[in-house]
Every structure is written in C-alpha cells, then in structure tokens.
C-alpha atoms as a PDB file:
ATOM      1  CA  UNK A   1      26.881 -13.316   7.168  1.00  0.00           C
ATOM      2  CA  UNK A   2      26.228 -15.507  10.098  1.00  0.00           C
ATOM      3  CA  UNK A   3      22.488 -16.171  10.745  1.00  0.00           C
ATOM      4  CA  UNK A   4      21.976 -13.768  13.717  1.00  0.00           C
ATOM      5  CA  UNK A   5      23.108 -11.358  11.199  1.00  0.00           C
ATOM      6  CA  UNK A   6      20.482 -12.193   8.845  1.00  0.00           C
ATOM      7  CA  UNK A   7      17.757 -11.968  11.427  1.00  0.00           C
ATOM      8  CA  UNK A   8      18.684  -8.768  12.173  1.00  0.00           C
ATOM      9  CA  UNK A   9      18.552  -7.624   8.478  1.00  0.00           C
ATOM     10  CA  UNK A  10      15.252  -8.723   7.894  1.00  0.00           C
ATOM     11  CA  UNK A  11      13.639  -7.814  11.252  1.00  0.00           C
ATOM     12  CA  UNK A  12      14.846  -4.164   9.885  1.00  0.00           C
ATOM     13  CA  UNK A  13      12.316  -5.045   6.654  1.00  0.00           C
ATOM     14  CA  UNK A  14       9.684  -5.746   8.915  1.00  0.00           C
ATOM     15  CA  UNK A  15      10.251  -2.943  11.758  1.00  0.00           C
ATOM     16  CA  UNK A  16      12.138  -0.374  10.003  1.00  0.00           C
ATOM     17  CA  UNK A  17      10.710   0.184   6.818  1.00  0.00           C
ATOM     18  CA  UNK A  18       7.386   0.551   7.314  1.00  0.00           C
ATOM     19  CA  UNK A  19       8.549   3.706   8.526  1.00  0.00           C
ATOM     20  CA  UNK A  20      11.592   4.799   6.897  1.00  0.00           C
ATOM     21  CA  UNK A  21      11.022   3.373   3.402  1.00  0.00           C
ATOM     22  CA  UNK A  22      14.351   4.538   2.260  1.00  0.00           C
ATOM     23  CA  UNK A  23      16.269   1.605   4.115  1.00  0.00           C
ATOM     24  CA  UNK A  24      15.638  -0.344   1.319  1.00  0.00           C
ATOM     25  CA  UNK A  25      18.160   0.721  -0.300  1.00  0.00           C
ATOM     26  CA  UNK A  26      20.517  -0.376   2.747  1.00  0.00           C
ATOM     27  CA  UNK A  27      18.452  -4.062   2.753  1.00  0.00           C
ATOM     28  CA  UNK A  28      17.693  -5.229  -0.640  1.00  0.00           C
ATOM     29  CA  UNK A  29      19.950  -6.433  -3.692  1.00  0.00           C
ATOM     30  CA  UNK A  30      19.647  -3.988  -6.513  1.00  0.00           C
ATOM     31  CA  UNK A  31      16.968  -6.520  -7.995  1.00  0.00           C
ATOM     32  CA  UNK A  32      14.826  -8.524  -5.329  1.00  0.00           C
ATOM     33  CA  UNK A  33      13.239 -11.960  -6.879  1.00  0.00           C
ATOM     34  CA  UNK A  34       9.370 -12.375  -5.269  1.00  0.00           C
ATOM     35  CA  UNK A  35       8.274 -15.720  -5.256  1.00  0.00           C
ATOM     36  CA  UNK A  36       4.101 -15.778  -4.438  1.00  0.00           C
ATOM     37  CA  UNK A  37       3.322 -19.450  -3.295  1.00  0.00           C
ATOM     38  CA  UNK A  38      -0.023 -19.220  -4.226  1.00  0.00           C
ATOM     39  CA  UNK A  39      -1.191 -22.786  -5.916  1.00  0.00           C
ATOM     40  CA  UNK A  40       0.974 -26.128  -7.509  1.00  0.00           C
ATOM     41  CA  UNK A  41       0.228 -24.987 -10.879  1.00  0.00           C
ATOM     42  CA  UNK A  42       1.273 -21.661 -10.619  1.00  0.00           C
ATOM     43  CA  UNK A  43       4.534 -20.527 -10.868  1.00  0.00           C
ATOM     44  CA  UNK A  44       5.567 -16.791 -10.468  1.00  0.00           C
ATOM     45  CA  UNK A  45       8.613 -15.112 -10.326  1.00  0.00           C
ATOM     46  CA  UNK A  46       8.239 -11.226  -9.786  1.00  0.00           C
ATOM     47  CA  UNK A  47      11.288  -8.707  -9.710  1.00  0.00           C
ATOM     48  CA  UNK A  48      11.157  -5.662  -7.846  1.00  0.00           C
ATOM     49  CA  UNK A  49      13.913  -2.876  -6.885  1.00  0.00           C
ATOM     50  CA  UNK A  50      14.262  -1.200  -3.950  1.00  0.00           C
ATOM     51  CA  UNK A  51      12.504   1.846  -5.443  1.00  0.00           C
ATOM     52  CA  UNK A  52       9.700  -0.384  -5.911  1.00  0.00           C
ATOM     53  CA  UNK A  53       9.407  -1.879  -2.548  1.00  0.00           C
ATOM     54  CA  UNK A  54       9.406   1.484  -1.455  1.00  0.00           C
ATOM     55  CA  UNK A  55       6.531   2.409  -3.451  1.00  0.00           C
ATOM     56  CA  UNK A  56       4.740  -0.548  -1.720  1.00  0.00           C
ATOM     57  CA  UNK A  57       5.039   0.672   1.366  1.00  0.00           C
ATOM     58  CA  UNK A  58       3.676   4.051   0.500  1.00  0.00           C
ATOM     59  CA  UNK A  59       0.430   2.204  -1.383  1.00  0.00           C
ATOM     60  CA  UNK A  60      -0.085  -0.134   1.850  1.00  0.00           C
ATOM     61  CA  UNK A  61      -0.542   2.783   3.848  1.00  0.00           C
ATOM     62  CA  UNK A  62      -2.921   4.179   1.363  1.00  0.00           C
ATOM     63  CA  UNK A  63      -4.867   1.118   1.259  1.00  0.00           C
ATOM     64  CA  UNK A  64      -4.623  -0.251   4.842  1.00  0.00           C
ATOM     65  CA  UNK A  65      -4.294   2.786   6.581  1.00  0.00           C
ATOM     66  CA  UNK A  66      -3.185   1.715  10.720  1.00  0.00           C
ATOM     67  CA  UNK A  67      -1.346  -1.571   8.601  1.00  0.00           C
ATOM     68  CA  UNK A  68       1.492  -3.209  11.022  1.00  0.00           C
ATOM     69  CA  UNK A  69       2.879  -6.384   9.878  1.00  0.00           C
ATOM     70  CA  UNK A  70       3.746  -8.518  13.531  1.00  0.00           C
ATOM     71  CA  UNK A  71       6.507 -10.969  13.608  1.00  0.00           C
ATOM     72  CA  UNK A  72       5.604 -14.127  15.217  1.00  0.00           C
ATOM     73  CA  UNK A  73       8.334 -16.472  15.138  1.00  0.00           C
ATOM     74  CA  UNK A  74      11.743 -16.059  12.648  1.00  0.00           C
ATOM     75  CA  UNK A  75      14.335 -19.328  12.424  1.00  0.00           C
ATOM     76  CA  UNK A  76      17.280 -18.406  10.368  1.00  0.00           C
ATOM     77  CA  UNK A  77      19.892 -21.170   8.589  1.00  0.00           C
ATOM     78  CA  UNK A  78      23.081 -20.314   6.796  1.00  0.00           C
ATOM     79  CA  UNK A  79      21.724 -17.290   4.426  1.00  0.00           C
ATOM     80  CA  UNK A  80      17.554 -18.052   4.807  1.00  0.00           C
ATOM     81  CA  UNK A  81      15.521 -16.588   6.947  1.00  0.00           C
ATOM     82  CA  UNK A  82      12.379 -17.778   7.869  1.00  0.00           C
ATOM     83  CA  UNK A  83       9.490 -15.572   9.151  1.00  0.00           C
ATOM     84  CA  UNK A  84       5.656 -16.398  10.476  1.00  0.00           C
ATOM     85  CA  UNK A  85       4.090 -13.099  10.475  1.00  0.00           C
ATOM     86  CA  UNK A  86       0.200 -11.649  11.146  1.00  0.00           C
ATOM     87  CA  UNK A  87      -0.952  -8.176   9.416  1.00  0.00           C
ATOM     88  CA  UNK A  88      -3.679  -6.036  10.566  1.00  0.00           C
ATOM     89  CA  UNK A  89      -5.069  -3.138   8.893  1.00  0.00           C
ATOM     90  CA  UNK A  90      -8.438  -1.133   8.079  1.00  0.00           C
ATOM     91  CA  UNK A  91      -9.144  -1.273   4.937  1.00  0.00           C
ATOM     92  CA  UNK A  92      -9.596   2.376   3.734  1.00  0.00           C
ATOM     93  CA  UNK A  93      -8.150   2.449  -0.063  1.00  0.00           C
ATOM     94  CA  UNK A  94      -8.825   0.676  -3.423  1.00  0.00           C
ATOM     95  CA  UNK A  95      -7.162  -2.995  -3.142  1.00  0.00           C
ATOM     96  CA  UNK A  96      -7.527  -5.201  -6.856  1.00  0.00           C
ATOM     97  CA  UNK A  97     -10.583  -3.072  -7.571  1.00  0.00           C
ATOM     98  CA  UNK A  98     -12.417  -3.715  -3.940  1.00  0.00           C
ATOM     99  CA  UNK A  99     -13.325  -0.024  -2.426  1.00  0.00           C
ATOM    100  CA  UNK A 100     -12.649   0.721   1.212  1.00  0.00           C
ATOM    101  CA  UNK A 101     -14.675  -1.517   3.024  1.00  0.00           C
ATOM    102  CA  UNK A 102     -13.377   0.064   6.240  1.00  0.00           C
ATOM    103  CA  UNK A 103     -13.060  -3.510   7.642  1.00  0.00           C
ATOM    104  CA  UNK A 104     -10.658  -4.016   9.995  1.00  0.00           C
ATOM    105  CA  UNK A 105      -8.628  -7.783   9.468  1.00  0.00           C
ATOM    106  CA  UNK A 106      -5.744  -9.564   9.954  1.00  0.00           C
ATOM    107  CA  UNK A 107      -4.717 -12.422   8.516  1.00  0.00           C
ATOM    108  CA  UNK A 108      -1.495 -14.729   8.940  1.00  0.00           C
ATOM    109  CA  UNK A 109       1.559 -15.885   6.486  1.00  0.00           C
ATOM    110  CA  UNK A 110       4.889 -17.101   6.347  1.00  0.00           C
ATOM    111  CA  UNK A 111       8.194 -15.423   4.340  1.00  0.00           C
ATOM    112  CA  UNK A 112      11.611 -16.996   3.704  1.00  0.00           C
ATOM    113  CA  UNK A 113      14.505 -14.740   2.809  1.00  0.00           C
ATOM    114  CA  UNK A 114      16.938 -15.556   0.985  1.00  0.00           C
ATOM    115  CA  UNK A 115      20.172 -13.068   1.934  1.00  0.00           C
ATOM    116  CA  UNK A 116      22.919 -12.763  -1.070  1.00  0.00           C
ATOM    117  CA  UNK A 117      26.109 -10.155   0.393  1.00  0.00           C
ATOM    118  CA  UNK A 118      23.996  -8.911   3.787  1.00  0.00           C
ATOM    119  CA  UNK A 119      21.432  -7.787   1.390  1.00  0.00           C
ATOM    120  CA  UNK A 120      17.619  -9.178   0.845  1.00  0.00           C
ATOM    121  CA  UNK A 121      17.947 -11.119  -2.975  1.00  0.00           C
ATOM    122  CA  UNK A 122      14.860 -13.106  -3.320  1.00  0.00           C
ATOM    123  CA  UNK A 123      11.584 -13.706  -1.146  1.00  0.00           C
ATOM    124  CA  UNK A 124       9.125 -16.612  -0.568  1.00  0.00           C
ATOM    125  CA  UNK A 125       5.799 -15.567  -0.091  1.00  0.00           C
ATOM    126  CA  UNK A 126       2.460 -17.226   1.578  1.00  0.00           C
ATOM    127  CA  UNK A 127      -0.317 -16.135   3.395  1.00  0.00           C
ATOM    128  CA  UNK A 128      -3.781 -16.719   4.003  1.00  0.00           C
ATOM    129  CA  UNK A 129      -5.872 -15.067   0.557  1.00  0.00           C
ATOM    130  CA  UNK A 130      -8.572 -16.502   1.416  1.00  0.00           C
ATOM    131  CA  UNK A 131      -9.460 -15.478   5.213  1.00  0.00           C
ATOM    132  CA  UNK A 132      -8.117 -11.620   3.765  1.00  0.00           C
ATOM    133  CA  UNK A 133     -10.760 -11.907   1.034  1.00  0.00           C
ATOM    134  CA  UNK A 134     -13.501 -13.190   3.309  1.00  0.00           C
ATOM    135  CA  UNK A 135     -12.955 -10.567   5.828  1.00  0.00           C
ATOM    136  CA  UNK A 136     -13.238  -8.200   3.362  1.00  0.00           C
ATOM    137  CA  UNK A 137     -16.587  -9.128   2.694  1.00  0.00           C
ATOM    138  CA  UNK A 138     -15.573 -10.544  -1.144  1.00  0.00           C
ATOM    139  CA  UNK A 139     -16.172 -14.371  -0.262  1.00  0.00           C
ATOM    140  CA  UNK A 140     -18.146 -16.141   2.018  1.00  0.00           C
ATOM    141  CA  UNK A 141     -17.108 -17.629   5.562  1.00  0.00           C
ATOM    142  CA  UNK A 142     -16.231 -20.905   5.131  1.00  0.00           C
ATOM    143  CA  UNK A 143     -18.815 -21.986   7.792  1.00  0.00           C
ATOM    144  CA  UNK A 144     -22.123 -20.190   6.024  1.00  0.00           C
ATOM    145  CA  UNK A 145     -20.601 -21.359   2.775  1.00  0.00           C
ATOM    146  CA  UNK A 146     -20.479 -25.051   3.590  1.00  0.00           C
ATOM    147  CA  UNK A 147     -23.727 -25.087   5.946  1.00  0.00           C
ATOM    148  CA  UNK A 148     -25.404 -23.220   2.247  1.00  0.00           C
ATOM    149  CA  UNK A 149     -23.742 -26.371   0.031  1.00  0.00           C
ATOM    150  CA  UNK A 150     -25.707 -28.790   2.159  1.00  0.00           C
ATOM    151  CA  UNK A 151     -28.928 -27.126   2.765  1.00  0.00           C
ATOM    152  CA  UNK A 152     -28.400 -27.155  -1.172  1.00  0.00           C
ATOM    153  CA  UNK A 153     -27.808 -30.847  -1.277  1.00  0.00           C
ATOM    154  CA  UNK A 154     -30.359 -31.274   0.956  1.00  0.00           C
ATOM    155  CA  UNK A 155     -28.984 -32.213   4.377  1.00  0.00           C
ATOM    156  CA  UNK A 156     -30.173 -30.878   7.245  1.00  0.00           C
ATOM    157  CA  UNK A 157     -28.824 -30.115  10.879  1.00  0.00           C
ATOM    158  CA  UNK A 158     -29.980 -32.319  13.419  1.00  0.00           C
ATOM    159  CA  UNK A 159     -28.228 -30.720  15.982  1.00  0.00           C
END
C-alpha cells in the first residue's frame, strides 16, 4: 500500500471506530501486536484481536463517557504511520481501580502503525501518564509537588 493509503486506514481507527466498532475487523490483522512505551526498562508486548479492540472501545465509553481521541499531525513512510494525537474525556467509570472522578482532561500522545497487507499489525504506544493521572486527582501537579520538596528542604521563595 502506498503511504496515502495507510493514512487513510488509520485515520478510519481514529474517526471511524469510535463509532462503528465493528470496522475492526476491516482494519486490523487477525492478531494486532501493542507496544506501550512506557519506561527503558520495561519492555511489553501485548496482543489483541479485533474482537478485543472492539471491546475497548465499548469500556472507553464506559469509563470516559464524551471520550474523542483528536488527530493532530500524522506523517506516514513506506508501511508506518505516525500519529500525534490529544484525548479528552470526563471521567465517569472505574479506570485501574480510580472511581469516577467526573474530571474532565485531556492529555497528549503519539502512535506509530505499523500496516502488514492494508491491515493495522502492530502499534507503538506513548502518551502522557502522568498529566492523565494528575488530572485525575491521583498525583500531585508537578508545580505544588516541587514548590512542597523545597519548602521540605528548606528553601524558601523570595519572589
């Protein structure tokens, strides 16, 4: 498939099947490799099937209720696809054991596709964890927590 081509096949994951969960059987391989960048040490390879995925998409609406998933900026090469995306949602179900917070956030990350026969195979994942958590109200702003760590240490603000 030529790049354009590829574009268009993952625009459809983010624009199409939020909505019509079903077209992933149409985008994905039977077996879709998910590859979470989340630290150097870790190293995690996750399969899903296009069942799955759809599953996802019925639990994000669950959880994040008015979720929409915003494509900033997508470069494609030969059969990758890169992707800089923002979500937004309310939180209003269960996420990792947090309750609805009803918490409105967004938060910003970056995919790259990997496209085997003009389907999605395999999918690198990154976003921001740690803005989602602290909008949520789990971890402190960055900010409070750092001002905190000196008044600890015993600096003050001479501002």
């Amino acid at each position: 498939m030529l790049p354009d081509d590829n574009k268009k096949l993952v625009r459809r994951f983010y624009e199409e099947a939020p909505g019509d969960p079903d077209i992933c059987d149409e985008i994905f391989n039977p077996v879709i490799r998910w590859r979470p960048i989340q630290h150097t040490s870790v190293s995690t390879v996750m399969e899903t099937t296009p069942a799955m995925e759809k599953g996802i998409y019925q639990e994000l609406d669950s959880t994040w209720g008015d979720w929409h998933n915003n494509i900033d900026e997508m470069i494609a090469d030969g059969n990758r696809v890169m992707v800089r995306w923002t979500f937004s949602g309310t939180h209003q179900g269960e996420f990792f054991g947090l309750q609805a917070t009803g918490k409105k956030i967004s938060y910003s990350g970056i995919n790259i596709f990997c496209i085997e026969n003009g389907r999605i195979a395999e999918v690198w994942d990154i976003y921001d964890r740690l803005w989602m958590w602290q909008q949520l109200g789990v971890l402190p702003q960055v900010k409070e927590a750092i001002a905190a760590l000196l008044n600890h240490l015993g600096y003050r603000d001479e501002r």
